[in-house]
N, C-alpha and C. Protein backbone atom coordinates (compact mmCIF):
# COMPACT_ATOMS: atom_id res chain seq x y z
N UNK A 1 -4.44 -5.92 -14.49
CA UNK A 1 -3.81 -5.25 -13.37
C UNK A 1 -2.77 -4.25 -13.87
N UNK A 2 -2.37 -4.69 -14.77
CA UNK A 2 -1.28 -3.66 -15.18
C UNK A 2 -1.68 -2.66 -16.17
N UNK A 3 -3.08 -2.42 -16.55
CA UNK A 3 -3.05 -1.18 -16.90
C UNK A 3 -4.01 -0.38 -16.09
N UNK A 4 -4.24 -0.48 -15.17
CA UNK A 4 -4.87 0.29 -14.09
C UNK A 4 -4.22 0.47 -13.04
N UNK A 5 -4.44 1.95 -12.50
CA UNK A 5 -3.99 3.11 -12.02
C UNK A 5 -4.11 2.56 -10.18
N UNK A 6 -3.21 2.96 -9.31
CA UNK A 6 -3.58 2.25 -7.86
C UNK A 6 -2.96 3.59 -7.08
N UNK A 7 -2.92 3.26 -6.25
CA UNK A 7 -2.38 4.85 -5.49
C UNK A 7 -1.94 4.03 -4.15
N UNK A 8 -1.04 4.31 -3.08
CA UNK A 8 -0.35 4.51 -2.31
C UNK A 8 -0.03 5.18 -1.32
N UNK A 9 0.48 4.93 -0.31
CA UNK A 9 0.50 5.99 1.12
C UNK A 9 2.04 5.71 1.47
N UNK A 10 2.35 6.98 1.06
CA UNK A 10 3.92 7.24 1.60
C UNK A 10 4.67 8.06 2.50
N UNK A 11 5.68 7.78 3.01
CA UNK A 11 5.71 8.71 4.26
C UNK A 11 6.80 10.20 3.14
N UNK A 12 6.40 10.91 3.78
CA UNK A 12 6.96 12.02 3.50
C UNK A 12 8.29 12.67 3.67
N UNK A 13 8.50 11.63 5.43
CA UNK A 13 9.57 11.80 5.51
C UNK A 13 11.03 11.51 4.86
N UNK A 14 10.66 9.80 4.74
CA UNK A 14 11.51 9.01 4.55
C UNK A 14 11.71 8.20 2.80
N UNK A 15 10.06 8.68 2.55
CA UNK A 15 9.53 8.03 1.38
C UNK A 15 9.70 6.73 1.21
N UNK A 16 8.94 6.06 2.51
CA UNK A 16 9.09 4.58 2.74
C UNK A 16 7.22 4.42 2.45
N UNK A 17 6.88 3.35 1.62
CA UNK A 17 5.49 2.90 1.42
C UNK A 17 5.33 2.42 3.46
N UNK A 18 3.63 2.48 2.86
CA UNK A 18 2.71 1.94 3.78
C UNK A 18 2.61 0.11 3.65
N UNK A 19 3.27 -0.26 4.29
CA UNK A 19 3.39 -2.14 4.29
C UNK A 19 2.55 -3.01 5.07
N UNK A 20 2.31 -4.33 4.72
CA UNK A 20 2.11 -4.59 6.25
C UNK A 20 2.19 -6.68 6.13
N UNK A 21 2.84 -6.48 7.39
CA UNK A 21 2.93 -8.25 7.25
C UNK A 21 2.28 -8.98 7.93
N UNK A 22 1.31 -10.05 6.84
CA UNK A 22 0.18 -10.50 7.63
C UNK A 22 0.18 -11.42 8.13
N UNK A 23 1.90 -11.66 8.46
CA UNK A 23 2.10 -13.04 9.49
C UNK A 23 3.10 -12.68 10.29
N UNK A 24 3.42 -12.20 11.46
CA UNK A 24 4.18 -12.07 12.44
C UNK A 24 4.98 -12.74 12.20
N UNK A 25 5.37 -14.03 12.34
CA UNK A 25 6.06 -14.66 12.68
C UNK A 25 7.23 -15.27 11.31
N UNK A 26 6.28 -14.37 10.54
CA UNK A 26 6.90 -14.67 8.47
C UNK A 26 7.69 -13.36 8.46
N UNK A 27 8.79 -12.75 8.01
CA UNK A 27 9.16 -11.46 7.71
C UNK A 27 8.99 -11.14 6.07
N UNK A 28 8.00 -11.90 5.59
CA UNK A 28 7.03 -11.44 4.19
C UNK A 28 6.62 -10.01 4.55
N UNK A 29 6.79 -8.95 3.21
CA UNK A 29 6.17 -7.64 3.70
C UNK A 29 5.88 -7.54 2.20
N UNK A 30 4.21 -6.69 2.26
CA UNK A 30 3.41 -6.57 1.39
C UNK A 30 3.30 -5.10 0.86
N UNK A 31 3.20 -4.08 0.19
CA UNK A 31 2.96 -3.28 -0.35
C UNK A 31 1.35 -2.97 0.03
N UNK A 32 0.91 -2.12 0.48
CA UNK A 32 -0.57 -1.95 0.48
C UNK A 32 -0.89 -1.03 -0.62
N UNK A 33 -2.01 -1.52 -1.68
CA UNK A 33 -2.29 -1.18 -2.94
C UNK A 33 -4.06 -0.54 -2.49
N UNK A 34 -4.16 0.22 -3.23
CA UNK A 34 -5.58 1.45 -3.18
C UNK A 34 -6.17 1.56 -4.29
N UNK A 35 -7.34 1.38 -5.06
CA UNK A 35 -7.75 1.18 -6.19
C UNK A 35 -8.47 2.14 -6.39
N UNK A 36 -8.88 3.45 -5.45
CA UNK A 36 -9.16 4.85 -5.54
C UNK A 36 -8.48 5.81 -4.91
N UNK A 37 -8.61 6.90 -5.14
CA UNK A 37 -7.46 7.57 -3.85
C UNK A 37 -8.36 7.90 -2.79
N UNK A 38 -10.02 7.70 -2.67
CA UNK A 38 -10.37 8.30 -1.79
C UNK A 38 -10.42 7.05 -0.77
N UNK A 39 -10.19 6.00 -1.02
CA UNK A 39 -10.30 4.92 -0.66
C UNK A 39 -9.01 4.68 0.74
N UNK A 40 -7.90 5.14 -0.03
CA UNK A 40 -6.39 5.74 0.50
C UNK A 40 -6.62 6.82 1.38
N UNK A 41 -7.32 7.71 1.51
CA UNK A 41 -7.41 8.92 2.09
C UNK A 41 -8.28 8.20 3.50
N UNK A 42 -9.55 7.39 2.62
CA UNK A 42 -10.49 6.76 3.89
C UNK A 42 -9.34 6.11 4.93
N UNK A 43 -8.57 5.13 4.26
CA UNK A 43 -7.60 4.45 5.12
C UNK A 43 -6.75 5.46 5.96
N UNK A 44 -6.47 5.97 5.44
CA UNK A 44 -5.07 6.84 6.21
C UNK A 44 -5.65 7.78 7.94
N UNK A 45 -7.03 8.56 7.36
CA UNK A 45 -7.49 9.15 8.13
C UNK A 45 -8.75 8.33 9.15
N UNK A 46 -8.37 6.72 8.90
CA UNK A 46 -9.37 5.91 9.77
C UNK A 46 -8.42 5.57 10.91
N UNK A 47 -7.61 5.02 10.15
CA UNK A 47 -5.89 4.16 10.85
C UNK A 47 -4.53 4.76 11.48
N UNK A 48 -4.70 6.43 10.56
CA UNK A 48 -3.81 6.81 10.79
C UNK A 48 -3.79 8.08 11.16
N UNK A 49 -4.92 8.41 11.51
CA UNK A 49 -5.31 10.38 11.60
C UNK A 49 -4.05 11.46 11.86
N UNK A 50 -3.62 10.60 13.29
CA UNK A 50 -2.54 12.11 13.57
C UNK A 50 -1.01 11.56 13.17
N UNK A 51 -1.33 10.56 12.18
CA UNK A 51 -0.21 10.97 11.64
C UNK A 51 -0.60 11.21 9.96
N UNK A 52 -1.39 11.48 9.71
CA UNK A 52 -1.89 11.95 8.40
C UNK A 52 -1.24 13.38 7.69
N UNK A 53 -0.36 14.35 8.38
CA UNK A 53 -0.10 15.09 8.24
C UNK A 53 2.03 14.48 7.59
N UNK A 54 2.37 13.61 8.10
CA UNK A 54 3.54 13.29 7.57
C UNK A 54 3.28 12.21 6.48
N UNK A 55 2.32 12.19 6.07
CA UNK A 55 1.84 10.86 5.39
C UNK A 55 1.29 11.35 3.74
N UNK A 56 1.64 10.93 2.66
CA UNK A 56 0.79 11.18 1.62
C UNK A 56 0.13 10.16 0.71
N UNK A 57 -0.54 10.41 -0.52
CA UNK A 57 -1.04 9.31 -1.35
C UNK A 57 -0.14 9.74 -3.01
N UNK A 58 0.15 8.65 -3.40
CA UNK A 58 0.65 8.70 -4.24
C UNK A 58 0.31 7.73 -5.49
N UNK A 59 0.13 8.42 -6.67
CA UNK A 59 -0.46 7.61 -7.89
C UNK A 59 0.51 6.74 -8.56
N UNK A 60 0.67 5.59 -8.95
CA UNK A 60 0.77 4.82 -9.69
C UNK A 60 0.17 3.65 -11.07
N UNK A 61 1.34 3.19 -12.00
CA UNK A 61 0.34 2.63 -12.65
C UNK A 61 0.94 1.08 -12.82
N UNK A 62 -0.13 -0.24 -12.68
CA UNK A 62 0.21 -1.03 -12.90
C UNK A 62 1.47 -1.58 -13.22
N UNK A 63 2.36 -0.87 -14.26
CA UNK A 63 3.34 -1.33 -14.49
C UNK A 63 4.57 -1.01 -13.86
N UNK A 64 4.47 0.12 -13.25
CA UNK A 64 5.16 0.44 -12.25
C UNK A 64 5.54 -0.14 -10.45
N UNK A 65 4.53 -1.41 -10.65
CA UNK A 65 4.54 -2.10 -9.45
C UNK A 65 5.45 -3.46 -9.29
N UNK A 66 5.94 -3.67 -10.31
CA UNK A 66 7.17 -4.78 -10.22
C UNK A 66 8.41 -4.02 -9.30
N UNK A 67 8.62 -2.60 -10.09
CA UNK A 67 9.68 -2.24 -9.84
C UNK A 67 10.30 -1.78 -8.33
N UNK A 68 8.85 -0.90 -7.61
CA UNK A 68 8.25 -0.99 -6.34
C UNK A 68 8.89 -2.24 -5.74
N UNK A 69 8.08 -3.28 -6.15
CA UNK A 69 8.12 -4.45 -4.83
C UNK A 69 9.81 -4.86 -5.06
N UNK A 70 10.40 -4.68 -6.24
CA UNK A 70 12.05 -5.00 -6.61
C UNK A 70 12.73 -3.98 -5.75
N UNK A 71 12.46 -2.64 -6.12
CA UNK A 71 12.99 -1.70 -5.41
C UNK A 71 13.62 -1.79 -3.84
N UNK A 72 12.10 -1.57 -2.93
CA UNK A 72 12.07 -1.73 -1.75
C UNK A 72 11.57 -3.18 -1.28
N UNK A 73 12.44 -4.43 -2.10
CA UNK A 73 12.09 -5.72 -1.62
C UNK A 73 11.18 -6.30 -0.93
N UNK A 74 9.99 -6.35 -1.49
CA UNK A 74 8.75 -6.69 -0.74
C UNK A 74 8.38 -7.99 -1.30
N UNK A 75 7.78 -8.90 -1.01
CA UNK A 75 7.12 -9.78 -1.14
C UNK A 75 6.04 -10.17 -2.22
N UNK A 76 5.02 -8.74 -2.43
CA UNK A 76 4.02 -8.81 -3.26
C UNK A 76 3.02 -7.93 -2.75
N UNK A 77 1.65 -7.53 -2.74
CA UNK A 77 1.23 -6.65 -2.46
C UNK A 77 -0.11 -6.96 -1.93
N UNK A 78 -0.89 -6.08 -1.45
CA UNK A 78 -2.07 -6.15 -0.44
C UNK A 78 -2.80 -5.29 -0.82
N UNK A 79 -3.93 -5.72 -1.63
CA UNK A 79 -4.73 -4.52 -2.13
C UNK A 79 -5.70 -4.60 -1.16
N UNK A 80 -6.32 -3.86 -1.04
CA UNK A 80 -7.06 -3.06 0.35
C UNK A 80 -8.15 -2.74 -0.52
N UNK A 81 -9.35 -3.83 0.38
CA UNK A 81 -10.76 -3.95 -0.79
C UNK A 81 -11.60 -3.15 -0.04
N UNK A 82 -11.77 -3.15 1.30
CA UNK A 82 -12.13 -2.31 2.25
C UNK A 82 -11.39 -1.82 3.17
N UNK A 83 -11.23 0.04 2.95
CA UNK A 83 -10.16 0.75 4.09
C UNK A 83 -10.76 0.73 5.17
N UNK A 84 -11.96 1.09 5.56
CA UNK A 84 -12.42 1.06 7.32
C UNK A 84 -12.57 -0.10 8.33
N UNK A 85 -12.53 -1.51 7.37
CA UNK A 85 -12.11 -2.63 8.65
C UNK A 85 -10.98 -2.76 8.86
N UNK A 86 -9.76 -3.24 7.84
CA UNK A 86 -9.68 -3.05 6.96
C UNK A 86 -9.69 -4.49 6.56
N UNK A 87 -10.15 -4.53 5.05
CA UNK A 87 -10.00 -5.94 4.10
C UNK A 87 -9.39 -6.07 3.04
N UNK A 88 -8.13 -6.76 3.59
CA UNK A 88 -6.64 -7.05 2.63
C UNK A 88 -6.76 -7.88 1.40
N UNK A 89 -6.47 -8.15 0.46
CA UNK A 89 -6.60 -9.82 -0.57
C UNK A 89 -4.71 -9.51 -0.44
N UNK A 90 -4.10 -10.47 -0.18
CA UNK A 90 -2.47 -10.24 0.05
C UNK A 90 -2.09 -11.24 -1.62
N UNK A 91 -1.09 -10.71 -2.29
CA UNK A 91 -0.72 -11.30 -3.67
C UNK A 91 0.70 -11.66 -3.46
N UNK A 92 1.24 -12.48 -3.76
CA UNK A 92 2.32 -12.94 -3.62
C UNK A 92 2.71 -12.87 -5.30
N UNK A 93 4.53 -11.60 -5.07
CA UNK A 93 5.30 -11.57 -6.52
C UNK A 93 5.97 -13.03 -6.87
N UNK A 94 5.72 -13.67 -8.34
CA UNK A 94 5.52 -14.32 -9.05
C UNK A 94 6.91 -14.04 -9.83
């Protein structure tokens, strides 16, 4: 995992990641991780069309994802195996 490349959807505005918590009632928040960018692009413009224009993808690499979830205190991350249903695997930081 950590030497492969993942990409990201960030807002433009604020430069806050794309998150998401897959328990309501938990305030756990996940990082959503992209293992192509077109994959990221599929997601954004399935889920997120009109706001696709304040929205970007952004490259990262493996090792750069501790610092991420430390950074902006997240939980662990949600790689996104399929963008058009969508299908999460959620990882909990260790």
């Amino acid at each position: 995992m950590l030497s492969e490349t993942y990409y990201l959807i960030r807002s433009k505005a604020d430069g806050r990641y794309l998150a998401a918590r897959p328990n309501e009632d938990d305030a756990a928040t996940f990082v959503l991780l992209f293992k192509e960018n077109f994959d990221a692009l599929s997601y954004l413009n399935t889920h997120a069309g009109d706001l696709a224009e304040r929205l970007g993808v952004e490259t990262i690499t493996g090792t750069q994802i501790k610092t991420i979830l430390q950074r902006w205190s997240f939980n662990g991350v949600g790689i996104v195996t399929d963008p058009l249903l969508p299908t999460i695997e959620f990882l909990v930081q260790s």
